[in-house]
PDB file of N, CA and C in Angstrom:
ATOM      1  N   UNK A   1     102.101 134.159 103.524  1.00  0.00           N
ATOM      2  CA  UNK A   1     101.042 133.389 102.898  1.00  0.00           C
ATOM      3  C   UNK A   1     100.603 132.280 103.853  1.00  0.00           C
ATOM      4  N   UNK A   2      99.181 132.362 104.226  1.00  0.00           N
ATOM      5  CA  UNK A   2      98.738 131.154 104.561  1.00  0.00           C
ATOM      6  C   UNK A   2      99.253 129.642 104.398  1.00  0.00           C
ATOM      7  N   UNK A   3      99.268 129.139 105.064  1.00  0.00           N
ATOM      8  CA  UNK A   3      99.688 127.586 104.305  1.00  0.00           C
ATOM      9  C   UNK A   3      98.713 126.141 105.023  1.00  0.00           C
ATOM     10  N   UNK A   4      98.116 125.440 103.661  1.00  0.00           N
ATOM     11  CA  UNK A   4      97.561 124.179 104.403  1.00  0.00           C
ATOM     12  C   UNK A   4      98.165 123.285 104.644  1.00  0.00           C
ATOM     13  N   UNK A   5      97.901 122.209 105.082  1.00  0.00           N
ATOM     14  CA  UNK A   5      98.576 120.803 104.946  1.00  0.00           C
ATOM     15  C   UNK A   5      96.741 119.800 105.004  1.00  0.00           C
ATOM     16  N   UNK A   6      97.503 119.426 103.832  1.00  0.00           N
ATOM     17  CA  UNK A   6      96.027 118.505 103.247  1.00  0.00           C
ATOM     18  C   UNK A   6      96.695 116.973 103.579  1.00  0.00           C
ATOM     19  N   UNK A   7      96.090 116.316 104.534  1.00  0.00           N
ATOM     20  CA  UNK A   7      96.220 114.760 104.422  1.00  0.00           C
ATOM     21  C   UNK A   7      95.184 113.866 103.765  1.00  0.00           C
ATOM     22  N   UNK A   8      95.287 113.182 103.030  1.00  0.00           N
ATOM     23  CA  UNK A   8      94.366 112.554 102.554  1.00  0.00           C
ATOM     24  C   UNK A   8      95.376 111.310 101.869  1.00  0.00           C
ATOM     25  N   UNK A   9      94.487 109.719 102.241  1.00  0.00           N
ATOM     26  CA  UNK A   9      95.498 108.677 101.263  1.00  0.00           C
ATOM     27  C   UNK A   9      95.129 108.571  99.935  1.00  0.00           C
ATOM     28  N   UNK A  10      94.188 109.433  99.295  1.00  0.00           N
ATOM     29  CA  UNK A  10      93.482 109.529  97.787  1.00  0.00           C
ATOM     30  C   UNK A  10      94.323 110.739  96.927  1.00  0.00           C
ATOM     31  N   UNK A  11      95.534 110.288  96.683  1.00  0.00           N
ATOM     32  CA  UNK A  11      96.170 111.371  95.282  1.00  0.00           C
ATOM     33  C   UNK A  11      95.044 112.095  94.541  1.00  0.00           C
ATOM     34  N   UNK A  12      93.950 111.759  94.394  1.00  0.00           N
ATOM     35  CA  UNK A  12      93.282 112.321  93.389  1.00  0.00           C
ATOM     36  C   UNK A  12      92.399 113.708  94.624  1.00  0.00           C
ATOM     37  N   UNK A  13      92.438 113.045  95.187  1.00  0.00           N
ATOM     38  CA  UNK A  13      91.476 114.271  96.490  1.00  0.00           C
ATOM     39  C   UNK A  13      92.156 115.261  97.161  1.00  0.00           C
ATOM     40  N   UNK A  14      93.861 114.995  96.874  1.00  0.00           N
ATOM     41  CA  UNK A  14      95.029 115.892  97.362  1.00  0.00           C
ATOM     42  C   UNK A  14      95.520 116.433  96.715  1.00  0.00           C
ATOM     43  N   UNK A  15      94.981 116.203  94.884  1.00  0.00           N
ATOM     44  CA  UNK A  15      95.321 117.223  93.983  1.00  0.00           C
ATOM     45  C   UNK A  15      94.188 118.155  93.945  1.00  0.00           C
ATOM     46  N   UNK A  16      92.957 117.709  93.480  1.00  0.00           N
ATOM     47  CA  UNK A  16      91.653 118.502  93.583  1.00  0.00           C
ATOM     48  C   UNK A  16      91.435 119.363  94.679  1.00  0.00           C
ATOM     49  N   UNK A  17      92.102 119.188  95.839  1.00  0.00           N
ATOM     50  CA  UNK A  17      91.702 120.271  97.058  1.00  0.00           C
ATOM     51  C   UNK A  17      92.823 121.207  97.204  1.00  0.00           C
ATOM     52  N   UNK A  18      94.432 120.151  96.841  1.00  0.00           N
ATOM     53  CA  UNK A  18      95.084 121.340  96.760  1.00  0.00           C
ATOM     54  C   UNK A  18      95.034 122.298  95.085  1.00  0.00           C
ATOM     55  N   UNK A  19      94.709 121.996  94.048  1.00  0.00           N
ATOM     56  CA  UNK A  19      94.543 122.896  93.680  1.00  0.00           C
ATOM     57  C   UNK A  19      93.473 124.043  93.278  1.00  0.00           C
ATOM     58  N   UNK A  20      92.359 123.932  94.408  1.00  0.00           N
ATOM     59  CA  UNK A  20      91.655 124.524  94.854  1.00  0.00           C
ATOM     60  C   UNK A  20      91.806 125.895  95.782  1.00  0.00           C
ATOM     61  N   UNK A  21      92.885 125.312  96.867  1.00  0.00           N
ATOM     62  CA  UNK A  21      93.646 126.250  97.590  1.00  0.00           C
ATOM     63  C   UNK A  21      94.588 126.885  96.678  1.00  0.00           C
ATOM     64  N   UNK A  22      95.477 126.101  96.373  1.00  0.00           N
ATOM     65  CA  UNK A  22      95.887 127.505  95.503  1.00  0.00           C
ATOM     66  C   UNK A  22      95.809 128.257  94.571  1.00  0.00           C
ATOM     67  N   UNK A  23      94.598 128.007  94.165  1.00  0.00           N
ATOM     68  CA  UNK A  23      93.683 128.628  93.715  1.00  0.00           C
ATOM     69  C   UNK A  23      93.902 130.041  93.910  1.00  0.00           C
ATOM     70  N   UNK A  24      92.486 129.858  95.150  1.00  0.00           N
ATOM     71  CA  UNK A  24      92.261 130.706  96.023  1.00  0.00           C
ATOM     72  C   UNK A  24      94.142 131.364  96.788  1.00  0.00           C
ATOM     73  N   UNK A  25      94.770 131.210  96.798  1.00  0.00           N
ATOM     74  CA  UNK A  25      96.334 131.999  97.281  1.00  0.00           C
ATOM     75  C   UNK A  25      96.740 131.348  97.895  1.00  0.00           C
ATOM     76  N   UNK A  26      96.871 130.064  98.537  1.00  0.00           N
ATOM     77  CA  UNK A  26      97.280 129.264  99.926  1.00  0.00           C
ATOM     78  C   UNK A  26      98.426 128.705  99.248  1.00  0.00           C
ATOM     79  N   UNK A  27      99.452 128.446 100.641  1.00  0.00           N
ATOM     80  CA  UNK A  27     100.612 127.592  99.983  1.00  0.00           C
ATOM     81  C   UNK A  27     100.298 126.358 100.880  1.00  0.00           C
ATOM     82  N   UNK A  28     100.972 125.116  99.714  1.00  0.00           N
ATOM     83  CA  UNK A  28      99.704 123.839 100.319  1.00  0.00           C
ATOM     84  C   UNK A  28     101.218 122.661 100.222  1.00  0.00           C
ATOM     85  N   UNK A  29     100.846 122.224 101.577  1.00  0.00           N
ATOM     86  CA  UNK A  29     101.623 120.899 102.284  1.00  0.00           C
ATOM     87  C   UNK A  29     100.879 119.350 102.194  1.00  0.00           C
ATOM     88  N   UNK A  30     100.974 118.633 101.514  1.00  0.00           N
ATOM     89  CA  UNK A  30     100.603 117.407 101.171  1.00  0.00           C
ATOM     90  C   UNK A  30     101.246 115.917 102.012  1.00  0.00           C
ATOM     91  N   UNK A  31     100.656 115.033 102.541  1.00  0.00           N
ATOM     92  CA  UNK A  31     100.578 114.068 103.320  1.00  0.00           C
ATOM     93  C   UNK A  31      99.792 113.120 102.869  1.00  0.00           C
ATOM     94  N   UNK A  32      99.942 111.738 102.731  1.00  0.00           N
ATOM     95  CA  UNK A  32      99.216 110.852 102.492  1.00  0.00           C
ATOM     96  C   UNK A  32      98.323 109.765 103.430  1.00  0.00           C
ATOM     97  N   UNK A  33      99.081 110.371 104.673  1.00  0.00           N
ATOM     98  CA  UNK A  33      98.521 109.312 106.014  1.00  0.00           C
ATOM     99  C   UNK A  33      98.610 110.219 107.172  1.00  0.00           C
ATOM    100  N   UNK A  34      98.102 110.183 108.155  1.00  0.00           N
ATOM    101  CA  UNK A  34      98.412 110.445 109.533  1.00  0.00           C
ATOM    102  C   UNK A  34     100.125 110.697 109.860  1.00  0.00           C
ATOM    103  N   UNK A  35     100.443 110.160 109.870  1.00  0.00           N
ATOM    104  CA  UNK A  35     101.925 109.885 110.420  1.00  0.00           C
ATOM    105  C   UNK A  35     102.896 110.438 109.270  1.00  0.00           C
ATOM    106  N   UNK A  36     102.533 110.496 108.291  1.00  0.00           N
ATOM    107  CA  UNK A  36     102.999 112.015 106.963  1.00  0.00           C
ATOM    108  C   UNK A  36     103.019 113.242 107.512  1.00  0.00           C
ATOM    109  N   UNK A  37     101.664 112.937 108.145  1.00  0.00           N
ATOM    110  CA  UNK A  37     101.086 114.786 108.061  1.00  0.00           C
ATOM    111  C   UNK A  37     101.486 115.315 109.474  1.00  0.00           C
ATOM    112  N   UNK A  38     101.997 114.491 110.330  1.00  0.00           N
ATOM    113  CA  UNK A  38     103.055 114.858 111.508  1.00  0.00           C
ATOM    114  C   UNK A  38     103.678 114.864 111.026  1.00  0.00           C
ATOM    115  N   UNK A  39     104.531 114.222 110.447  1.00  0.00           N
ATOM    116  CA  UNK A  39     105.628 114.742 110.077  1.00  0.00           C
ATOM    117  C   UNK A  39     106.220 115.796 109.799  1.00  0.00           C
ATOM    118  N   UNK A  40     104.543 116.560 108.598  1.00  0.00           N
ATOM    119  CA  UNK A  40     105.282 117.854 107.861  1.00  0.00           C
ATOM    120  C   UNK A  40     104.906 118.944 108.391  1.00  0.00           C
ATOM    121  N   UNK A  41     103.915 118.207 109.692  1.00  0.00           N
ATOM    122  CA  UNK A  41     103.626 119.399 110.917  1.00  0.00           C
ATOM    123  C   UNK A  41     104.678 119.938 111.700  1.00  0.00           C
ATOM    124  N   UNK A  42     105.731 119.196 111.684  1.00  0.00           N
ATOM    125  CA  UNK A  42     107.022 119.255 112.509  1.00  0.00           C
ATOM    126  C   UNK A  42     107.820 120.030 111.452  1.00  0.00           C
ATOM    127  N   UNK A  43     107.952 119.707 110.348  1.00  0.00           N
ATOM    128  CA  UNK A  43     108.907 120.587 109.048  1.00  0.00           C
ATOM    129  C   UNK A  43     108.392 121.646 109.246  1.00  0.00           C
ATOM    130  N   UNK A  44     107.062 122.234 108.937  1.00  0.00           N
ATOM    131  CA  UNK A  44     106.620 123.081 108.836  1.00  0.00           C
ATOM    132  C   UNK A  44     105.420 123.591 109.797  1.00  0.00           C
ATOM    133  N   UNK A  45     105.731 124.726 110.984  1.00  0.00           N
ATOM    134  CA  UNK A  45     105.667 125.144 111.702  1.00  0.00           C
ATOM    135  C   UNK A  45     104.555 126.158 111.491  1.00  0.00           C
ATOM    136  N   UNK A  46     104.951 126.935 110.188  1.00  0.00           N
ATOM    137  CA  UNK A  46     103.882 127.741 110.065  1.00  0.00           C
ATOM    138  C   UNK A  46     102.640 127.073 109.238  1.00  0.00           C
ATOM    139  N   UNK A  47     101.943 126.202 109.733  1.00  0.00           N
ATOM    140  CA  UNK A  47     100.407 125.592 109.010  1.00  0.00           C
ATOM    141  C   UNK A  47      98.894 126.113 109.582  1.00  0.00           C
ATOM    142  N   UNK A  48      98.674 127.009 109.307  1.00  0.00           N
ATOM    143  CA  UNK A  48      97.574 127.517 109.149  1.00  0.00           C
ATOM    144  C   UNK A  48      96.125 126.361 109.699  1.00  0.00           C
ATOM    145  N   UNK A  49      96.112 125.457 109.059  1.00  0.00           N
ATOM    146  CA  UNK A  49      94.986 124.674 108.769  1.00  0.00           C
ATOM    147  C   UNK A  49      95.088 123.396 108.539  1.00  0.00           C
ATOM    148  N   UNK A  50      94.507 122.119 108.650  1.00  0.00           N
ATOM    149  CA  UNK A  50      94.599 120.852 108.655  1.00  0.00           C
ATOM    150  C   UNK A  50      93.447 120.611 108.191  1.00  0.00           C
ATOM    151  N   UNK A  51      93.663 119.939 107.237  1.00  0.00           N
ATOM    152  CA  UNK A  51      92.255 119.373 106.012  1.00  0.00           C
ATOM    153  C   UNK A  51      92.826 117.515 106.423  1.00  0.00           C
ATOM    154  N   UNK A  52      92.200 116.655 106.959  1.00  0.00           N
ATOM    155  CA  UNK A  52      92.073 115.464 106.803  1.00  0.00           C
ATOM    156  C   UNK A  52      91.179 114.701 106.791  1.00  0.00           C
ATOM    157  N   UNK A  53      91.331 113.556 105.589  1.00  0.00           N
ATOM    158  CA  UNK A  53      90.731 112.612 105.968  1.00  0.00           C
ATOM    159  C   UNK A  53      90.345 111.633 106.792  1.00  0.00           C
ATOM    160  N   UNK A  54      89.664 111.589 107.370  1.00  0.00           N
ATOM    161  CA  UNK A  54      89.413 110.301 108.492  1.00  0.00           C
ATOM    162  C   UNK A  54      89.497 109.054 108.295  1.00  0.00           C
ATOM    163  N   UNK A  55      89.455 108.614 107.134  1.00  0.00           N
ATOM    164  CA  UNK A  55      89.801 106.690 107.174  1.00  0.00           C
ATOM    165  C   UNK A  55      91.193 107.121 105.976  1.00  0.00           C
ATOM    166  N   UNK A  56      92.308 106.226 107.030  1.00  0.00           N
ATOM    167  CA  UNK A  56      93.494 106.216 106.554  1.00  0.00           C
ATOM    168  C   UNK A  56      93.883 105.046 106.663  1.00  0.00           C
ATOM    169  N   UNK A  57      94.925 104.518 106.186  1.00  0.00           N
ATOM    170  CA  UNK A  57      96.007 103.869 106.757  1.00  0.00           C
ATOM    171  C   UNK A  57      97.256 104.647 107.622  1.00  0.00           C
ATOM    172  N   UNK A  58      97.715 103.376 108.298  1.00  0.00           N
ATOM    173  CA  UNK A  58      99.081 103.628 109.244  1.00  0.00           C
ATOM    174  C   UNK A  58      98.120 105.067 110.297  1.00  0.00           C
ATOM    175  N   UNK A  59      97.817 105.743 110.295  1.00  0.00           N
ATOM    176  CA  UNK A  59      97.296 107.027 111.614  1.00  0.00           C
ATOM    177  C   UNK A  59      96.293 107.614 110.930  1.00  0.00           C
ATOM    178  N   UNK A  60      94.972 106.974 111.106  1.00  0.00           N
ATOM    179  CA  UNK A  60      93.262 107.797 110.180  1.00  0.00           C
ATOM    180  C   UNK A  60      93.564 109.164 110.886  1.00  0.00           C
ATOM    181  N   UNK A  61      92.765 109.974 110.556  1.00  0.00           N
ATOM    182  CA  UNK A  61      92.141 111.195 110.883  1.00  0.00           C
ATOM    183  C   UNK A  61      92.178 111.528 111.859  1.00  0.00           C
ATOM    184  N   UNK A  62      91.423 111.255 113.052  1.00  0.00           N
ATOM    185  CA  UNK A  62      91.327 111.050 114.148  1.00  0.00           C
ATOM    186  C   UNK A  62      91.982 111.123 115.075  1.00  0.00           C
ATOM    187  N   UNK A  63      93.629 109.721 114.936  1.00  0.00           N
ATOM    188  CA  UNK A  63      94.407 109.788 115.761  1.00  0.00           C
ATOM    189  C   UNK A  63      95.171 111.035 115.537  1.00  0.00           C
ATOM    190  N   UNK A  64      95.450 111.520 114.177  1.00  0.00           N
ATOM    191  CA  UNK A  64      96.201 112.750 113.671  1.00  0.00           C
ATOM    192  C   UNK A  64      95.689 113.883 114.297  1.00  0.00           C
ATOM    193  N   UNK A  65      94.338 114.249 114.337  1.00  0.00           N
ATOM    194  CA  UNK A  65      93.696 115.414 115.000  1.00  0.00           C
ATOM    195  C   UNK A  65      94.435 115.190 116.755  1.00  0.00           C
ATOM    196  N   UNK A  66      93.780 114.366 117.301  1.00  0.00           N
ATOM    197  CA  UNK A  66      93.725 114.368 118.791  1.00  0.00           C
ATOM    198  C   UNK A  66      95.515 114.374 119.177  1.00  0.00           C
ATOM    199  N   UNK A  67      96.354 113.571 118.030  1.00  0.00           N
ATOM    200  CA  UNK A  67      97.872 113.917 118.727  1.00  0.00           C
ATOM    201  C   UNK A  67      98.154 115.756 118.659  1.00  0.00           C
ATOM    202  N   UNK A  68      97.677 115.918 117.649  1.00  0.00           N
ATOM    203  CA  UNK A  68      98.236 117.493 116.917  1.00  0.00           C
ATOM    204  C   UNK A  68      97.752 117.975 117.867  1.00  0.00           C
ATOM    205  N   UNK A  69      96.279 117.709 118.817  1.00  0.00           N
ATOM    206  CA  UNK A  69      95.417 118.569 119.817  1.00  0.00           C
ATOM    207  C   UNK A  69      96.276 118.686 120.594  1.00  0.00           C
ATOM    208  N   UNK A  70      96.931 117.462 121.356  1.00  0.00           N
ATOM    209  CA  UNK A  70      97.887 117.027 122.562  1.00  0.00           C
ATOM    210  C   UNK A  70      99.199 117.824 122.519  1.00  0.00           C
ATOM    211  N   UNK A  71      99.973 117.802 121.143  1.00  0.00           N
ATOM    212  CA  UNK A  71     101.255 119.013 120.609  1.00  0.00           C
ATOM    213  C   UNK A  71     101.021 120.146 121.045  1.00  0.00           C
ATOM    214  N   UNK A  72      99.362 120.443 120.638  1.00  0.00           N
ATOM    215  CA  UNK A  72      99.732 122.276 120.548  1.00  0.00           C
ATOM    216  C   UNK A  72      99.313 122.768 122.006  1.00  0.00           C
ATOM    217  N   UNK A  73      99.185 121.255 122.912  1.00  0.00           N
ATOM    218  CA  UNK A  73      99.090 122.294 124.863  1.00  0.00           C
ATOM    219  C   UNK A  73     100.612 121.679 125.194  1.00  0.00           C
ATOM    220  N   UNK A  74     100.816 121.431 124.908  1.00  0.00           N
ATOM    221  CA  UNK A  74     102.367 121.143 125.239  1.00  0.00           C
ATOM    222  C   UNK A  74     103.351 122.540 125.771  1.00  0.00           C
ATOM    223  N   UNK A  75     104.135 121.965 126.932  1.00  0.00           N
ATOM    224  CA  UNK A  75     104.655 123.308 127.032  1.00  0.00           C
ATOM    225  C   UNK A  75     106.511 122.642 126.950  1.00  0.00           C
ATOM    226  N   UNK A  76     107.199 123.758 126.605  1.00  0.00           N
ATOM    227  CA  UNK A  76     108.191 123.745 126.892  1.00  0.00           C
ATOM    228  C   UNK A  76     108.907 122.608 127.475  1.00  0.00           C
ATOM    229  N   UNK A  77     108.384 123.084 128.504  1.00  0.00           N
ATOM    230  CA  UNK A  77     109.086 121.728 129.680  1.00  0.00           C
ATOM    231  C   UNK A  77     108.704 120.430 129.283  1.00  0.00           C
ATOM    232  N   UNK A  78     107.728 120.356 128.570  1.00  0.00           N
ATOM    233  CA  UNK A  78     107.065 118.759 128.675  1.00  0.00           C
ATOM    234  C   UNK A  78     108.416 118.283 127.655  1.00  0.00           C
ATOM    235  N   UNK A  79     108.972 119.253 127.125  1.00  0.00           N
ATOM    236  CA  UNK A  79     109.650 119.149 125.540  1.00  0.00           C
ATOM    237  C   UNK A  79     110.894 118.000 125.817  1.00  0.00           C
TER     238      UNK A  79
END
């Protein structure tokens, strides 16, 4: 099964989207900030997709996208 990880700091916008996805069949990973949603990028390996919001607290949108960009050229060695 597919799986998202929805960041968003609005409970109400991280229930409404995730239960939208699973809805539709997705199994859905929830984060409230930037620095959450690394986190559960690291737990969970197999994530499909990244739904975030851009104005956060503690790591907006933004910084979350461009680190996750920086993770996934990473090689081995850099490890």
């Amino acid at each position: 099964m597919k799986r998202i990880l929805i960041v968003d700091d609005s409970s109400m916008i991280r229930l409404v989207v995730s239960k939208a996805a699973k809805k539709a069949g997705y199994d859905i990973v929830e984060a409230s900030n930037g620095k959450e949603g690394l986190e559960q990028l690291t737990k969970n390996e197999q994530i499909s997709l990244i739904l975030s919001d851009i104005n956060m607290p503690i790591m907006d949108g933004i910084e979350t996208v461009s680190y996750t960009h920086l993770r996934a050229h990473e090689t081995r060695e850099d490890l």
